[in-house]
Protein backbone atom coordinates (compact mmCIF):
# COMPACT_ATOMS: atom_id res chain seq x y z
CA UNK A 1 135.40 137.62 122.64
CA UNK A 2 135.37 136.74 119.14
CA UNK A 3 138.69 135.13 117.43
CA UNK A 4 138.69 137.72 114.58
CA UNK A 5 138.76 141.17 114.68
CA UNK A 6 135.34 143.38 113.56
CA UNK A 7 137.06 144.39 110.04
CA UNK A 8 137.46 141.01 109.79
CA UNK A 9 134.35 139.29 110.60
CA UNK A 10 132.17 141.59 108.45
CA UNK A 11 134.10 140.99 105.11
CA UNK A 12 133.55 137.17 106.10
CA UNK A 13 129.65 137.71 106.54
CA UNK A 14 129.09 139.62 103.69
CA UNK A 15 130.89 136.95 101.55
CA UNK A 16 128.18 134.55 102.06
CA UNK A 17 126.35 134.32 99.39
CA UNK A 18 122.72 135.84 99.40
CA UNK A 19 121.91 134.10 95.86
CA UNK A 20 122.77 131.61 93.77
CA UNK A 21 124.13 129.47 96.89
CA UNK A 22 125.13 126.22 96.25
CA UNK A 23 121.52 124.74 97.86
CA UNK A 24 119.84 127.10 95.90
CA UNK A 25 121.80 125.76 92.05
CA UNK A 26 120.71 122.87 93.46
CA UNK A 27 116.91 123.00 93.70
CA UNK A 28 116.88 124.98 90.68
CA UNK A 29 118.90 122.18 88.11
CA UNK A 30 116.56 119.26 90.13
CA UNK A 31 113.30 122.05 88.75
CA UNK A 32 115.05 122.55 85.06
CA UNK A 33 115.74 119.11 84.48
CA UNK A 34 112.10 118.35 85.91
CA UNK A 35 110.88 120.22 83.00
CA UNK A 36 109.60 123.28 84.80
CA UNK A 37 110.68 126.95 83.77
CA UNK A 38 111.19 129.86 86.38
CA UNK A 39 111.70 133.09 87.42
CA UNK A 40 114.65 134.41 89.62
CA UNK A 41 114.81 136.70 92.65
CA UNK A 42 111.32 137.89 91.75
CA UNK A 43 111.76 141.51 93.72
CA UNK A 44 108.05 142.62 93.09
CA UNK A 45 107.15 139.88 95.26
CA UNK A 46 106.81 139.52 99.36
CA UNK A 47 111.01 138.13 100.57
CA UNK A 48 111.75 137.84 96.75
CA UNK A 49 111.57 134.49 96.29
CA UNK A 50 114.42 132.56 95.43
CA UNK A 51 112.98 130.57 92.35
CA UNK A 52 109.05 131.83 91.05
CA UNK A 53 106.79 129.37 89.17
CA UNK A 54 104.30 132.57 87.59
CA UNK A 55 102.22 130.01 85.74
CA UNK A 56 102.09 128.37 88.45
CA UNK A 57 101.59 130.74 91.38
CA UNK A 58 104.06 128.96 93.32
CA UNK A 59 107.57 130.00 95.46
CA UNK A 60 110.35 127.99 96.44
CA UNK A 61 112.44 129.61 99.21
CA UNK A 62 115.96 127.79 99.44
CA UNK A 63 116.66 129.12 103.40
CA UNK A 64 120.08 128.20 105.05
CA UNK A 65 119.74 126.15 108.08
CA UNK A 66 122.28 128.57 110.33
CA UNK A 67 120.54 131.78 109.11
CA UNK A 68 116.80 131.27 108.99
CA UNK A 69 117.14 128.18 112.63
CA UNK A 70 116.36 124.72 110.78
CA UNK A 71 115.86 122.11 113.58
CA UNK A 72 118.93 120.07 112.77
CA UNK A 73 122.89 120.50 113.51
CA UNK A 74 122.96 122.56 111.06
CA UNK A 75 121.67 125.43 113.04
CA UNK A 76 124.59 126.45 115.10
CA UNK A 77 124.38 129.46 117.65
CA UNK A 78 128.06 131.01 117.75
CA UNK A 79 129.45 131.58 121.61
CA UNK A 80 130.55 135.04 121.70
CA UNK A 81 127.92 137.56 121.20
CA UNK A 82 125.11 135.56 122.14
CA UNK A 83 122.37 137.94 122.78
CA UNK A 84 123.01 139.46 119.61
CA UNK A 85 122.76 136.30 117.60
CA UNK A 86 119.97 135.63 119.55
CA UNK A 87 118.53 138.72 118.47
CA UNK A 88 119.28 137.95 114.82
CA UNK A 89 117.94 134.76 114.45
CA UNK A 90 114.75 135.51 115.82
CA UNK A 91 114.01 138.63 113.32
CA UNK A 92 115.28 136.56 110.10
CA UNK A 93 112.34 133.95 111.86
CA UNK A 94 109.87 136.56 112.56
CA UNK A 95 110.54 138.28 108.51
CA UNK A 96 110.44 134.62 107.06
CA UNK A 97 106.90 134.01 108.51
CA UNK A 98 105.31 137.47 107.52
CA UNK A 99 106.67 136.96 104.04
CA UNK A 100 105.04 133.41 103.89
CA UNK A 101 102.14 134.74 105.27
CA UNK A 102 102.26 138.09 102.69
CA UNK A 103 102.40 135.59 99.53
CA UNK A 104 99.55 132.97 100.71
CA UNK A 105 97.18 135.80 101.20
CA UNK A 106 98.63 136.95 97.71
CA UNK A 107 97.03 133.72 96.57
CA UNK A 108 100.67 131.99 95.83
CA UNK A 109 101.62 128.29 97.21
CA UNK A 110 104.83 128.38 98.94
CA UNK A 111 107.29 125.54 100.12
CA UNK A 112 110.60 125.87 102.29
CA UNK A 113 113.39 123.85 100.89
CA UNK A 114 116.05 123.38 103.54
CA UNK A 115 119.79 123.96 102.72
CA UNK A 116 120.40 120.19 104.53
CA UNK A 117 117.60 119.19 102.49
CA UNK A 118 119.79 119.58 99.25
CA UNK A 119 121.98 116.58 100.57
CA UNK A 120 119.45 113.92 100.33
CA UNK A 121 118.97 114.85 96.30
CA UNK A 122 116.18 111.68 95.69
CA UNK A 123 114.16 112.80 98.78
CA UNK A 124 113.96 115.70 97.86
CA UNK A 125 113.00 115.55 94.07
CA UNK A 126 109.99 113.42 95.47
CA UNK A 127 109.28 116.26 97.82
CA UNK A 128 109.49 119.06 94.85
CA UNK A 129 107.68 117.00 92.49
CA UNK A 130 104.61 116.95 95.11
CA UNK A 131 104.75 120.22 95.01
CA UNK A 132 105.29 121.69 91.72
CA UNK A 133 102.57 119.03 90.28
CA UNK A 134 99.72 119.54 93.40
């Protein structure tokens, strides 16, 4: 049984942010202050990208490790309501990898950053600077 009541829980989920997360201000000041200019929530495109090189032809998706099932601890499954969690995860999966497969047949490069990703700032740069200059 869950510890809140239904009214509850679903003001609580649909307070998490969908954009401009704190991971995703992240990436995108570590891009700015790399020189690079972008696009936002490109809609037009396959999962709308979070942050859109066009020049470029590259994506950045900045995916939450509970939401879209990073392997680390992250990645939590809640207790109560199992199946349906369950259920959930593996369709945000399952949409994640046809999008990723949609824009790479579109011709675009793509890269994953990972919400735990954002704590490890240096790593990470190297990681984005690989990829925006490849």
């Amino acid at each position: 049984m869950d510890v809140v009541d239904k009214k509850t829980r679903s003001r609580m989920m649909a307070a998490v942010p969908q954009r401009n997360s704190a991971p995703e201000l992240v990436v995108r000041r570590m891009a700015h202050g790399m020189g690079y200019r972008y696009r936002l929530h490109v809609r037009s495109l396959p999962g709308t990208p979070d942050i859109v090189f066009p020049r470029l032809r590259k994506v950045v998706f900045v995916h939450g490790c509970f939401w879209h099932r990073h392997r680390c601890k992250r990645a939590t499954t809640p207790a109560t309501r199992r199946r349906f969690w369950l259920t959930k995860f593996e369709q945000n999966k399952a949409r994640d990898r046809r999008n990723l497969r949609d824009l790479r047949r579109q011709g675009w490069k793509v890269i994953v950053v990972w919400e735990c990703w954002t704590r490890r700032p240096d790593w990470l740069a190297k990681r984005l600077r690989v990829f925006l200059a490849g």
